[in-house]
Protein backbone atom coordinates (compact mmCIF):
# COMPACT_ATOMS: atom_id res chain seq x y z
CA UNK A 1 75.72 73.32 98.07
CA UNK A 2 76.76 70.48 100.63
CA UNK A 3 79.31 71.38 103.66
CA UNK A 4 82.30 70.01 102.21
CA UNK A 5 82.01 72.18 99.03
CA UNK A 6 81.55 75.19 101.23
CA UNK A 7 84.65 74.32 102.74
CA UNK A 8 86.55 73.76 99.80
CA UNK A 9 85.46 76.87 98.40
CA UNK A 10 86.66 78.42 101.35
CA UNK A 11 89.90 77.22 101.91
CA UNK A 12 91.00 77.04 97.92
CA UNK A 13 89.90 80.64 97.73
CA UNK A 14 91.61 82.18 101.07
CA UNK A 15 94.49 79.89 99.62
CA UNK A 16 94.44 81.75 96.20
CA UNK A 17 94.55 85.11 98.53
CA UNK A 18 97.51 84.51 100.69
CA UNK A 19 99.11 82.96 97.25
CA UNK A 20 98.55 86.22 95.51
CA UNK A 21 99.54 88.39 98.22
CA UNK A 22 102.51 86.86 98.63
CA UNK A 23 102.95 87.32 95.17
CA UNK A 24 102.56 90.59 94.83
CA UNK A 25 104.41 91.45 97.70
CA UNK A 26 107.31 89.59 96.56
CA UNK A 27 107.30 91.02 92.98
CA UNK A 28 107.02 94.33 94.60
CA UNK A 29 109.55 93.75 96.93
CA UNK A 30 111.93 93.11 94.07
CA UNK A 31 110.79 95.81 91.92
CA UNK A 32 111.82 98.36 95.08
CA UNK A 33 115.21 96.92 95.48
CA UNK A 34 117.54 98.96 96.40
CA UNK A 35 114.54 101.34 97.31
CA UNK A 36 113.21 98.67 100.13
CA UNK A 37 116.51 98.51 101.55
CA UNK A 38 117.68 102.69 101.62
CA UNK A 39 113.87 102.93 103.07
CA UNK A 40 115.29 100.95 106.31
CA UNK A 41 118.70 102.22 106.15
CA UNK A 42 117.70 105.38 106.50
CA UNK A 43 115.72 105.17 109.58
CA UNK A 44 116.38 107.46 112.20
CA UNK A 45 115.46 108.06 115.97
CA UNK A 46 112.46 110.18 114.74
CA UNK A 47 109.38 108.12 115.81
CA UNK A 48 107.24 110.19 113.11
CA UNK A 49 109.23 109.05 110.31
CA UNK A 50 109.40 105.37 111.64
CA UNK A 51 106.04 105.22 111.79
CA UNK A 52 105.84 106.53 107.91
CA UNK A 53 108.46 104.17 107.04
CA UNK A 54 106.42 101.27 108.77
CA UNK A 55 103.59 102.10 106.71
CA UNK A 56 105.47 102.47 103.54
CA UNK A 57 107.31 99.07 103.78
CA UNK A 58 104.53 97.17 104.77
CA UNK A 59 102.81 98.55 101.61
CA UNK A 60 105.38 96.73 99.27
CA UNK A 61 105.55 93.72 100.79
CA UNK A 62 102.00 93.42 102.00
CA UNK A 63 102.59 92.05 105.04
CA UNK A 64 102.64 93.78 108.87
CA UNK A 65 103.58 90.41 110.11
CA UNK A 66 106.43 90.48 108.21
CA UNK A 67 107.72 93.95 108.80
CA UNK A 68 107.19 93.56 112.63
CA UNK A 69 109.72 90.53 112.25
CA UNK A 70 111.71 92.75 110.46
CA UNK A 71 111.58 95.05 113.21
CA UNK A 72 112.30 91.99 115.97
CA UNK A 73 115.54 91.02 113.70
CA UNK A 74 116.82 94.36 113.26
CA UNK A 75 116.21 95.01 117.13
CA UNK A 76 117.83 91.35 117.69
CA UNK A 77 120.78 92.59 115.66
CA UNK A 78 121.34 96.44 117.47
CA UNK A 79 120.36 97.92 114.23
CA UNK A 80 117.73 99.51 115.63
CA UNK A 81 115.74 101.21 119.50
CA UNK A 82 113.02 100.37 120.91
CA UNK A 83 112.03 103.66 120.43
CA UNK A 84 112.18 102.94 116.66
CA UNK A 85 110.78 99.77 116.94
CA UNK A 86 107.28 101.11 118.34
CA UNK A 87 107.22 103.78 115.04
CA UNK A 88 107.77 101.36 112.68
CA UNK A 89 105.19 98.59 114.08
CA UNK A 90 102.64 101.32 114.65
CA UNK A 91 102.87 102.28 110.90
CA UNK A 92 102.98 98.43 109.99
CA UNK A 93 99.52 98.57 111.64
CA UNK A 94 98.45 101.45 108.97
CA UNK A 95 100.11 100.16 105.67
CA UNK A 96 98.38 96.68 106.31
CA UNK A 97 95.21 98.34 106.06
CA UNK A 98 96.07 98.92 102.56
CA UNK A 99 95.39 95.13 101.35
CA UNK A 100 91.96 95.39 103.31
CA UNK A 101 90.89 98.77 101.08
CA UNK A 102 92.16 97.07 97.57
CA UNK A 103 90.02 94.01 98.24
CA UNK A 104 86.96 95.58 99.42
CA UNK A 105 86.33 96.90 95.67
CA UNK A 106 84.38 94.47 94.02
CA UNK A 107 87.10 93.88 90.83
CA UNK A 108 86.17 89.97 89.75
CA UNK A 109 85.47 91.12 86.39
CA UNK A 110 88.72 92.26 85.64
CA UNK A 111 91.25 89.77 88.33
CA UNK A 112 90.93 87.54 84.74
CA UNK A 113 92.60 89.98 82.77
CA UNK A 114 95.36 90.52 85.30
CA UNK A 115 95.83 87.02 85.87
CA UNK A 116 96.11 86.54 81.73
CA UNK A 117 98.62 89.28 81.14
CA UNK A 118 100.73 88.23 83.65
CA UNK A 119 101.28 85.01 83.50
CA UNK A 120 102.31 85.64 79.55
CA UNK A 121 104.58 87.95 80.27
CA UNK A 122 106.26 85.92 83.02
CA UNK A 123 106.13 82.99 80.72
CA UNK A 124 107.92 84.99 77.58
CA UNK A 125 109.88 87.95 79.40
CA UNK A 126 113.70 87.33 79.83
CA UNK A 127 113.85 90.93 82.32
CA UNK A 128 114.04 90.54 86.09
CA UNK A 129 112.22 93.20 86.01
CA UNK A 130 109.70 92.68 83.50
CA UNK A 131 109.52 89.49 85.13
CA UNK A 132 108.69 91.26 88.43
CA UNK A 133 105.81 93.71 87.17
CA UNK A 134 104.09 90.36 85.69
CA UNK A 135 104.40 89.19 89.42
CA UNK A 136 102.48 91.71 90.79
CA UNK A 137 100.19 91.46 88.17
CA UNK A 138 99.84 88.06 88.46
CA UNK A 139 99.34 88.06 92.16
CA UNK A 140 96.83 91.14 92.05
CA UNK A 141 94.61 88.82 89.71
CA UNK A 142 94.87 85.47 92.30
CA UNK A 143 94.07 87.81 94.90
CA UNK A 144 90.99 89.09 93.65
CA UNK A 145 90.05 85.63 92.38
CA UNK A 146 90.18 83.72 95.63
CA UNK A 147 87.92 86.51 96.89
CA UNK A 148 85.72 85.78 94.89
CA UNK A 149 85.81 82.26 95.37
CA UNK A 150 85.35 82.83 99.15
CA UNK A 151 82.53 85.16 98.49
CA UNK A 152 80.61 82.17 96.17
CA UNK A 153 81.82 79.44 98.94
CA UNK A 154 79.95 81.48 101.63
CA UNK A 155 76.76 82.28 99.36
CA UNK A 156 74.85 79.21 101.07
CA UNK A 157 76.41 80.47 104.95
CA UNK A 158 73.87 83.50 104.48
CA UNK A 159 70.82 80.93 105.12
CA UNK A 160 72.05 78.68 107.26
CA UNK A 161 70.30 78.07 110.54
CA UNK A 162 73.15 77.54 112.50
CA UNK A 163 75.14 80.95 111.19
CA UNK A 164 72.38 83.22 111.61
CA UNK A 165 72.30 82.36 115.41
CA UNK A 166 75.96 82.44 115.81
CA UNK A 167 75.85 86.01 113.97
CA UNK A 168 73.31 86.84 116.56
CA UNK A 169 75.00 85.30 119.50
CA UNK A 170 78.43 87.35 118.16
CA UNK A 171 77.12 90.46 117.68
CA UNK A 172 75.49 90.76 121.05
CA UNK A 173 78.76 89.51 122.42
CA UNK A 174 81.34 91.90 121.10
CA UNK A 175 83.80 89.67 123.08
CA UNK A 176 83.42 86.62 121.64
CA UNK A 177 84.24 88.42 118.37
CA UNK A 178 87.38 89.42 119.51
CA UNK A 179 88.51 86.23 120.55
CA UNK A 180 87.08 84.72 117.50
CA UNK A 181 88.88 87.59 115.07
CA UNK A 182 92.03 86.88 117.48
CA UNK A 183 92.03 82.90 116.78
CA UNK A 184 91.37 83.30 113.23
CA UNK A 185 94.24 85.64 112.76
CA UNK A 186 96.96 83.63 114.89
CA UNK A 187 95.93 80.25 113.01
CA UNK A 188 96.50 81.85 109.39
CA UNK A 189 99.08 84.73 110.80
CA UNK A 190 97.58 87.33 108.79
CA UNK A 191 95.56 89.83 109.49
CA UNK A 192 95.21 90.74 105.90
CA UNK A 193 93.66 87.36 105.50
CA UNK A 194 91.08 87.75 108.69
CA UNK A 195 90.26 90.91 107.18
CA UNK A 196 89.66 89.02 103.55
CA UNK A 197 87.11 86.61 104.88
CA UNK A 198 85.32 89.26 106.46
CA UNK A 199 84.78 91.18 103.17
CA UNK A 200 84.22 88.00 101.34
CA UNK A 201 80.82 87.55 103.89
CA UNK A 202 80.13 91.26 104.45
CA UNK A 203 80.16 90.99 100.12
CA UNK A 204 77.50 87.98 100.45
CA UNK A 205 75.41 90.10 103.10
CA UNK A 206 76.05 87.45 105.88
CA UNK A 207 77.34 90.11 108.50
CA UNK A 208 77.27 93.72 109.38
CA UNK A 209 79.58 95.79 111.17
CA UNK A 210 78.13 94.94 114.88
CA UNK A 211 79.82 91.22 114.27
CA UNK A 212 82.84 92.14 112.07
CA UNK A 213 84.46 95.37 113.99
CA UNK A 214 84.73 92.78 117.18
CA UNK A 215 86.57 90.32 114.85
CA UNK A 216 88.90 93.52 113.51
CA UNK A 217 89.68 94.06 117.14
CA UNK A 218 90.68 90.73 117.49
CA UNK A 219 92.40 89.89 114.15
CA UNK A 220 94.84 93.18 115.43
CA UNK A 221 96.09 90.95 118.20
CA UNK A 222 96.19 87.62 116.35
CA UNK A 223 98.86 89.13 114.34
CA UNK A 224 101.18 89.67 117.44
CA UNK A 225 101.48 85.98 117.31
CA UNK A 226 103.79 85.89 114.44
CA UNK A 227 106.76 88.12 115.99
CA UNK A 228 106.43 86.70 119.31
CA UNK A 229 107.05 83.37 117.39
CA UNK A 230 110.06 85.00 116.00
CA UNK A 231 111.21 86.70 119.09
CA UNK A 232 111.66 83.36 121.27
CA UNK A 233 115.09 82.67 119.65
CA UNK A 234 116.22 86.13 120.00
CA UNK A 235 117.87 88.13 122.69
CA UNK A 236 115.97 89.86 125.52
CA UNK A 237 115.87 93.32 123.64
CA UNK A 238 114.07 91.86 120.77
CA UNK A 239 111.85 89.96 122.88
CA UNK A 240 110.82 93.72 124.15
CA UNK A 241 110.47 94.85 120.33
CA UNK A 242 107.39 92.47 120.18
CA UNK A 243 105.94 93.11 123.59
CA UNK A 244 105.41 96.14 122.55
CA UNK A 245 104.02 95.37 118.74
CA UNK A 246 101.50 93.56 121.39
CA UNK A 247 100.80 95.76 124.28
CA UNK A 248 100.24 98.79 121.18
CA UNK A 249 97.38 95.94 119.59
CA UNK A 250 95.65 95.07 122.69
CA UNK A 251 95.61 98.31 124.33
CA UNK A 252 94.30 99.72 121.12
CA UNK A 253 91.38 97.51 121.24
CA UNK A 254 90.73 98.63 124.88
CA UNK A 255 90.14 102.15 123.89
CA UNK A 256 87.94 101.63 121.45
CA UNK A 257 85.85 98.78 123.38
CA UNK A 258 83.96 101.42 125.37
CA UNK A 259 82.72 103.11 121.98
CA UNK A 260 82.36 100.27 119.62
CA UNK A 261 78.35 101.21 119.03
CA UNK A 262 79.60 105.18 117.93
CA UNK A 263 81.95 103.92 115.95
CA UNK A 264 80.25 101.73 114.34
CA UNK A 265 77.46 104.37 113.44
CA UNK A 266 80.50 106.41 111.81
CA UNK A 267 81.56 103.82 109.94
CA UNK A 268 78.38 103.16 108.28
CA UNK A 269 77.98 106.12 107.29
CA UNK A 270 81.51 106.41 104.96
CA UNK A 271 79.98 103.76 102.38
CA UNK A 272 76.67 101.69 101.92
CA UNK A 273 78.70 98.58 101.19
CA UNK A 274 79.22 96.92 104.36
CA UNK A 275 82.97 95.40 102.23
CA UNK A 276 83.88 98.95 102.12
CA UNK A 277 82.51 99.61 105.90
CA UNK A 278 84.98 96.74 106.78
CA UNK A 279 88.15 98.18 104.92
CA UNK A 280 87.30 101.67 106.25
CA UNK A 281 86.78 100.10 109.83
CA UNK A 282 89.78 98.50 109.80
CA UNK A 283 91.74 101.76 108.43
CA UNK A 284 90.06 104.52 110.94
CA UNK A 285 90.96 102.29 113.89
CA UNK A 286 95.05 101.51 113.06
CA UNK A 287 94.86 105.57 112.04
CA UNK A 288 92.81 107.07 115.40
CA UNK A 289 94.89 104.17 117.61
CA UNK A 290 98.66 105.22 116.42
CA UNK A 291 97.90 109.13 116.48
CA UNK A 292 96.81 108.59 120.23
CA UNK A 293 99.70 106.25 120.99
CA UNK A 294 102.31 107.68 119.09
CA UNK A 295 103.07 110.10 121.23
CA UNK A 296 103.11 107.65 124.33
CA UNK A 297 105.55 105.44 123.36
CA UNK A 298 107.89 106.32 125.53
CA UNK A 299 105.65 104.73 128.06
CA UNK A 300 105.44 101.53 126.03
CA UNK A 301 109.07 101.34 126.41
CA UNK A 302 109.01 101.97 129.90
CA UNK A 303 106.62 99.42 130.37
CA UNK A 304 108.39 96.46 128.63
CA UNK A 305 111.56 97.46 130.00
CA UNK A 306 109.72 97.16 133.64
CA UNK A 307 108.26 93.65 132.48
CA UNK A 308 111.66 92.45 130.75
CA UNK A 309 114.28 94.51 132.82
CA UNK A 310 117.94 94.40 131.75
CA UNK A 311 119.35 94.94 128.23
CA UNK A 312 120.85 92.13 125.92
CA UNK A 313 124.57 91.71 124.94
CA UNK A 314 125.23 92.03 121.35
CA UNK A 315 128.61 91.01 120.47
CA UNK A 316 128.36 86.99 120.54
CA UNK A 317 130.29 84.01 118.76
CA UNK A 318 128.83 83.81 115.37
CA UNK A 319 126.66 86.05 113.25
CA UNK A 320 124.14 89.07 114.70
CA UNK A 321 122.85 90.61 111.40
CA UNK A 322 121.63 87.03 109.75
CA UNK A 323 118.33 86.11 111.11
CA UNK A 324 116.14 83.12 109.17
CA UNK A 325 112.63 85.22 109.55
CA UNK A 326 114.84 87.80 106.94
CA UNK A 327 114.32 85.20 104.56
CA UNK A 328 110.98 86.23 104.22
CA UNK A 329 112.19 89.47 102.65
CA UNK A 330 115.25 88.68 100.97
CA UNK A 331 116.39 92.18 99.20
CA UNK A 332 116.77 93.24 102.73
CA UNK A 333 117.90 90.08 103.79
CA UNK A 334 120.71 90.52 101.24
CA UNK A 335 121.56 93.79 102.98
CA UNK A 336 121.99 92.08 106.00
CA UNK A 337 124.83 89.87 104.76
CA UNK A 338 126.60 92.76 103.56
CA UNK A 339 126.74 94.09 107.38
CA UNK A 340 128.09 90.78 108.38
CA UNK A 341 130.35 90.72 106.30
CA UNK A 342 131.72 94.31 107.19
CA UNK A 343 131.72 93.25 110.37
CA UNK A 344 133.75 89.99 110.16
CA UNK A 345 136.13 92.21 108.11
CA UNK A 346 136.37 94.29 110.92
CA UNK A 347 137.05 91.52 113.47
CA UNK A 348 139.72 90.34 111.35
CA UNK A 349 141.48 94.25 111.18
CA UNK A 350 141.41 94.47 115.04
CA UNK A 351 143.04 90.65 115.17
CA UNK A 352 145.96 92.31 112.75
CA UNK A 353 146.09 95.33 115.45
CA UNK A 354 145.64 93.18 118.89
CA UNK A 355 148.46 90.78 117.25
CA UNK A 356 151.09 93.37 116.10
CA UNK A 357 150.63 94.93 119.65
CA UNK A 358 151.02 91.60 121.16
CA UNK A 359 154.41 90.99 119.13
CA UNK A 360 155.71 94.43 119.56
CA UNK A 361 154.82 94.75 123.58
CA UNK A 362 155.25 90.77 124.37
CA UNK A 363 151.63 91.33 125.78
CA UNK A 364 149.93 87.75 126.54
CA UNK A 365 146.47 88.86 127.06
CA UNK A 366 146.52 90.16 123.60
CA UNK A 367 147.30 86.95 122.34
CA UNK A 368 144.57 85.47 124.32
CA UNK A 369 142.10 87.63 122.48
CA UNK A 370 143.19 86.59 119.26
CA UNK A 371 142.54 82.99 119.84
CA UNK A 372 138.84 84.17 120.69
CA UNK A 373 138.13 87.07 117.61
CA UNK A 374 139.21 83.87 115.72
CA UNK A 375 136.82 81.88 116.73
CA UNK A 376 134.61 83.98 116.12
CA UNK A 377 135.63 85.08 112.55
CA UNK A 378 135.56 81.05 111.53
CA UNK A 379 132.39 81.18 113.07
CA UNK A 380 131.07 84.20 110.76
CA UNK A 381 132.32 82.56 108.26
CA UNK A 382 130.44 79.66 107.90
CA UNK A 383 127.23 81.34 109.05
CA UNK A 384 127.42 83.74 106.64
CA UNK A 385 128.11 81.01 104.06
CA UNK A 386 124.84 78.92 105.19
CA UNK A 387 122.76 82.10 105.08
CA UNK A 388 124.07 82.27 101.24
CA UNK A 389 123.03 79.32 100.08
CA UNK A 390 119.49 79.28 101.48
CA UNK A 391 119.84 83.01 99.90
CA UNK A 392 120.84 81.74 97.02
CA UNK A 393 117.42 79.63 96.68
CA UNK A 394 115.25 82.83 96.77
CA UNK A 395 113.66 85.10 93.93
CA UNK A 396 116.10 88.26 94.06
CA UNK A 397 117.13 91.17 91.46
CA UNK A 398 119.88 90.35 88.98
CA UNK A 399 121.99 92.70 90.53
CA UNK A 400 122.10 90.90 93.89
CA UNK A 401 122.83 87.61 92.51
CA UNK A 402 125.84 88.72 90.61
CA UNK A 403 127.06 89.82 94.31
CA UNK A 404 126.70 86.27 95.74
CA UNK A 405 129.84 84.65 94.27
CA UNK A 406 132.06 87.60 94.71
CA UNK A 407 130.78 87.94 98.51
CA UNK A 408 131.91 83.78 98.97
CA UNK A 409 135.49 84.91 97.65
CA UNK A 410 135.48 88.11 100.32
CA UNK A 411 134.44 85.87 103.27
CA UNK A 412 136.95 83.26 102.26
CA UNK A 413 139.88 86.28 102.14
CA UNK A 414 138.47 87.62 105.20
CA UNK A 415 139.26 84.17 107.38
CA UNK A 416 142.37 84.12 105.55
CA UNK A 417 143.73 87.77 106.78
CA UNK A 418 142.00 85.93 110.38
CA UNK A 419 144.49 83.42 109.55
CA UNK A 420 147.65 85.56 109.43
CA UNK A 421 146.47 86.81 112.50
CA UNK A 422 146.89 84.19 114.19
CA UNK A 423 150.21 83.15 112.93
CA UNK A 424 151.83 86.42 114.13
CA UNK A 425 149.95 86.09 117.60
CA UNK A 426 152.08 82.62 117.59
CA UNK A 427 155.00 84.59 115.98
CA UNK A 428 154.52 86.54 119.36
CA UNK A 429 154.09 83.52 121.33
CA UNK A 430 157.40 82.04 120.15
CA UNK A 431 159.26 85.57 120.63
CA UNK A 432 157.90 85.69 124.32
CA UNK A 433 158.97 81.89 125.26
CA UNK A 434 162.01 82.02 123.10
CA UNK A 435 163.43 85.18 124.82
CA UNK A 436 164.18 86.51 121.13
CA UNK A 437 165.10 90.54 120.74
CA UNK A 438 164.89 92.55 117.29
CA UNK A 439 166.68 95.11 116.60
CA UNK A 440 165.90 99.07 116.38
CA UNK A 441 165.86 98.46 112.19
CA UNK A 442 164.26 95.46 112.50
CA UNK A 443 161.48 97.21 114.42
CA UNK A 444 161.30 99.91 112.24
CA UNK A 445 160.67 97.91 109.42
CA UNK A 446 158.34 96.23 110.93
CA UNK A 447 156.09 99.04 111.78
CA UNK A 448 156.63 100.50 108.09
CA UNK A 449 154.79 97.30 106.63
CA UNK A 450 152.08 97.06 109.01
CA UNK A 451 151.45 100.69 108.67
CA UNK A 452 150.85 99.84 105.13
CA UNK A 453 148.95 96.25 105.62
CA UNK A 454 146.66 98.08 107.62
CA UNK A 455 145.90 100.86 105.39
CA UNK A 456 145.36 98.64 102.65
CA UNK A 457 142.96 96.83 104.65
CA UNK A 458 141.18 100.14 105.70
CA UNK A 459 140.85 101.23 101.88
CA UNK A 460 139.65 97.88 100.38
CA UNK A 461 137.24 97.67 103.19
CA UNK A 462 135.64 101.29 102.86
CA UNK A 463 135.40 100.60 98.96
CA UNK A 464 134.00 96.68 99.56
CA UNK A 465 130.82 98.71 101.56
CA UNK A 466 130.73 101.66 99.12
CA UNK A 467 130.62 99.43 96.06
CA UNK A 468 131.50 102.17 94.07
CA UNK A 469 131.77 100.28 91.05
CA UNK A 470 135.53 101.66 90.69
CA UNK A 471 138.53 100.24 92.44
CA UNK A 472 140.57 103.17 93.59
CA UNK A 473 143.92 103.35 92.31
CA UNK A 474 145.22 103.60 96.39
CA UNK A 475 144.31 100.28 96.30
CA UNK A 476 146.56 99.24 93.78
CA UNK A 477 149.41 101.42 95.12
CA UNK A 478 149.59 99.90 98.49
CA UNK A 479 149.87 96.91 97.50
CA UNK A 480 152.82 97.34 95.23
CA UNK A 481 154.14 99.13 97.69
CA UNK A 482 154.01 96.08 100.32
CA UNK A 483 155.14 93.58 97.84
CA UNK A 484 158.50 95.91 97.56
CA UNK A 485 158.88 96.65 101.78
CA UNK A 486 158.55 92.52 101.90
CA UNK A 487 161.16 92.41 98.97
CA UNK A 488 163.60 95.16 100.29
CA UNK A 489 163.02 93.98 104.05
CA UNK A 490 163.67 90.28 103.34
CA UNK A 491 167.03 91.23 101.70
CA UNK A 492 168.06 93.87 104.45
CA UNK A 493 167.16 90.77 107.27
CA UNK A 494 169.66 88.43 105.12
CA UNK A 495 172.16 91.27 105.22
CA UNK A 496 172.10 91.89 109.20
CA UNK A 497 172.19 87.90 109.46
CA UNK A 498 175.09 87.78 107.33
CA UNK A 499 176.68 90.87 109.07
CA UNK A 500 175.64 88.99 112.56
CA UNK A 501 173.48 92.31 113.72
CA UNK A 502 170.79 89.90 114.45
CA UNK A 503 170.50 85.80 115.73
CA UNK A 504 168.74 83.31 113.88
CA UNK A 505 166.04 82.51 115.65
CA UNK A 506 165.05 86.48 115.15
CA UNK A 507 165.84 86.17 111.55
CA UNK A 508 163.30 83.79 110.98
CA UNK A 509 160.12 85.01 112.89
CA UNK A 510 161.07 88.44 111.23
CA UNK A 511 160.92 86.80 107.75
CA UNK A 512 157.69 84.70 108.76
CA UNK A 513 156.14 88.01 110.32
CA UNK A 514 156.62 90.27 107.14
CA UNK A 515 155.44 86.87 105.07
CA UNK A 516 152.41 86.85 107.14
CA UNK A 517 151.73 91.01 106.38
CA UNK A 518 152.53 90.50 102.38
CA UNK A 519 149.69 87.68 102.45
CA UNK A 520 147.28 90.29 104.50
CA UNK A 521 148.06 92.43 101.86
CA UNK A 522 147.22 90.29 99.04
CA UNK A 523 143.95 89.00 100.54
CA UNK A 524 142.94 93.40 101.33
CA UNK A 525 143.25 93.53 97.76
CA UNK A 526 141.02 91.14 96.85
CA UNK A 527 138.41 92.29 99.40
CA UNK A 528 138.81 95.99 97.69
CA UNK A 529 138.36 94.42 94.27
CA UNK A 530 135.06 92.83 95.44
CA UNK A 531 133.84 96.65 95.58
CA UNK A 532 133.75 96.58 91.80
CA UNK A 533 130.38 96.04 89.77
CA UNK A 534 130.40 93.52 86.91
């Protein structure tokens, strides 16, 4: 076999393994769902658990790198510490391993069968979920069959000159493995795929464990590359988050430098087959590093908080939960919109409060910071909008995609209540310059609608996150209750005007004001409806 059929080999068949790893992780990923996304949700401070959650997620979608830019996002965003951060990227470290141990069996004979059976059954089945299982089939059989197409590629590499003295020259140079695994590893950013090739060879009998351990050590830092890469654009905090998915890596490698003849020794003895030596290698180390480190990571923070001092600012113009690398996960991603979308609801419900209190008081910085919440709720808007549509594009469960046109109607309702907003922070901007007064019923009708605009908004937003799948009937009530205080109120202000209890020029902003709170009210309901399931 000639060089350039080696290397075709090679890179068609470490192609086929990233293709059905990604595969499989995705199908997986989908088939969790909801799962994937309660697993994060329900992280807490507990640096045990993080580290078990790390592990577990990392497991479905088969990817650290992509869990540690999970972890940089979520950092990015405030969702989650430092503290967290380390548990989670230490168990990334462990549930990686996972891929390595699966494709250390020798299972060529059967990747056929998988590859078979699922691609009928994604060719014929209608079910997203159905659909999902044949993915992971699917992508189990690729997997397996690119190893073995890197393992027959690399055949002819066993008696070749030139790789016998380089496995020589490697294995007496433990660093030069490192740096070799480390290059590898940033180049394809995947461990997993680092760890492949090395049980593709160690299959042919063209290493043993005194060349490929050096290369483990290294292909553990390599994959640091890939959330540094995703850190750059992201605020100093998260910049930390990936120091430290670093520093854990290459301090790791460190300790077990000293002792890499020992360990090999104990390694050889779990398994004959120097594949399985590799897988079990690769295992021990992410296990033996993260128990000694674990409990240390408090000093890891300390450390990248002495390299990067200071702490980032969250709140900014535009969205903090939507981050691109997401995309790479999207049933989490999808989660992430929801947030944003809480939040720009939020925004909107303190511009309603911050502009009623600038009307009511004549207070001018108020106003000012209504201007600048509404910048930043048209801002929300269209980012979370953009992150939709590239959403949209992705494989997702059904369940999410019947969310997507119903969450473009809630944003849109959301700028509009912004909207309102505004006009009664220039309602209050007219009553300040115009010197206008309203009087004690007036006032008190006032404060009876917005008592009840903002309660409606309070209720449609709890239900919105909740999606309960019912709309409350409060919901309902409030807002027939709002249309009737605009009714009643608009009639009482055309009975003081007649009665000359009150000027013109305070007749109208009244009338546009309570106009204003009867539209906030319409636009609440809509966002509360939005809480139902189809």
């Amino acid at each position: 076999m000639d060089s350039f059929s080696i290397l075709s080999g090679l890179i068609g068949g470490l192609g086929m393994f990233l293709y059905g790893m990604k595969l499989m992780g995705d199908g997986l990923e989908n088939a969790a769902g909801e799962g994937l996304k309660t697993i994060l949700e329900k992280l807490t401070s507990n640096k045990y658990i993080a580290v078990l959650v790390g592990a577990a997620v990392t497991a479905i979608i088969q990817s650290s790198s992509a869990t540690t830019v999970m972890v940089v996002s979520f950092v990015n965003a405030g969702l989650m510490s430092l503290i967290q951060a380390a548990g989670v990227i230490m168990g990334a470290n462990i549930g990686t391993t996972i891929t390595a141990q699966m494709v250390s069996f020798n299972l060529d004979a059967i990747a056929p069968i998988f590859i078979g059976v699922g691609a009928i059954i994604l060719l014929v089945a209608k079910k997203k979920k159905v659909r999902d299982i044949a993915s992971i089939a699917l992508g189990f059989g690729i997997l397996f069959l690119g190893m073995s197409a890197m393992s027959t590629a690399m055949k002819p590499i066993a008696e070749a000159s030139w790789f016998k003295e380089f496995v020589i020259i490697v294995a007496d140079n433990s660093i030069l493995g490192l740096l070799a695994g480390l290059g590898m590893t940033a180049v394809v950013q995947s461990s997993s795929a680092t760890t492949g090739i090395l049980v593709a060879l160690a299959t042919t009998g063209s290493i043993d464990m005194y060349l490929a351990f050096p290369v483990i050590l290294g292909c553990n830092i390599g994959t640091c590359v890939t959330a540094i890469l995703a850190s750059l654009g992201a605020n100093r905090t998260a910049k930390k988050a990936a120091l430290i998915h670093l520093f854990f890596n290459t301090i790791g490698a460190i300790i077990f430098f000293p002792f890499i003849t020992p360990f090999i020794k104990l390694v050889q003895s779990t398994d004959p087959s120097v594949a399985r030596q590799v897988a079990n290698a690769h295992t021990i180390f992410n296990l033996t590093v993260t128990i000694i480190l674990l409990p240390l990571s408090g000093y890891l923070v300390k450390l990248v908080n002495l390299i990067l001092p200071g702490d980032s600012e969250i709140e900014k113009e535009g969205a903090i939960y939507l981050d691109k690398n997401l995309l790479e996960t999207p049933v989490v991603a999808n989660g992430q919109v929801l947030k944003e979308t809480l939040r720009m609801a939020e925004k909107a419900k303190k511009n309603l409060i911050l502009a009623m209190e600038a009307f009511n008081d004549n207070n001018g910085e108020a106003v000012e910071k209504v201007y600048k919440n509404e910048k930043i709720i048209n801002a929300l808007e269209k980012d979370i909008t953009d992150y939709l549509v590239e959403l949209s594009q992705l494989e997702l469960p059904e369940a999410d995609i019947k969310l997507f046109s119903s969450t473009y109607h809630v944003i849109n309702d959301i700028e509009r209540i912004g909207d309102h907003a505004e006009n009664i922070a220039d309602l209050a901007v007219e009553k300040m310059n115009k010197g206008v007064h309203l009087g004690d019923s007036a006032k008190e009708e006032l404060k009876m609608m917005y008592e009840k605009t903002i309660k409606a908004m309070e209720v449609s937003i709890d239900n919105y996150s909740k999606k309960s799948g019912v709309i409350p009937k409060e919901i309902e009530v409030i807002e027939e209750e709002i249309d009737n205080l605009e009714k009643t109120f608009r009639e009482n202000n055309i009975k003081r005007l007649n009665e000359k209890k009150c000027s013109a020029a305070s007749s109208v902003i009244f009338l546009d004001l309570i106009s204003n709170l009867e539209r906030i009210g319409d636009h609440a309901n809509n966002i509360g409806r939005a809480g139902k399931k189809d």
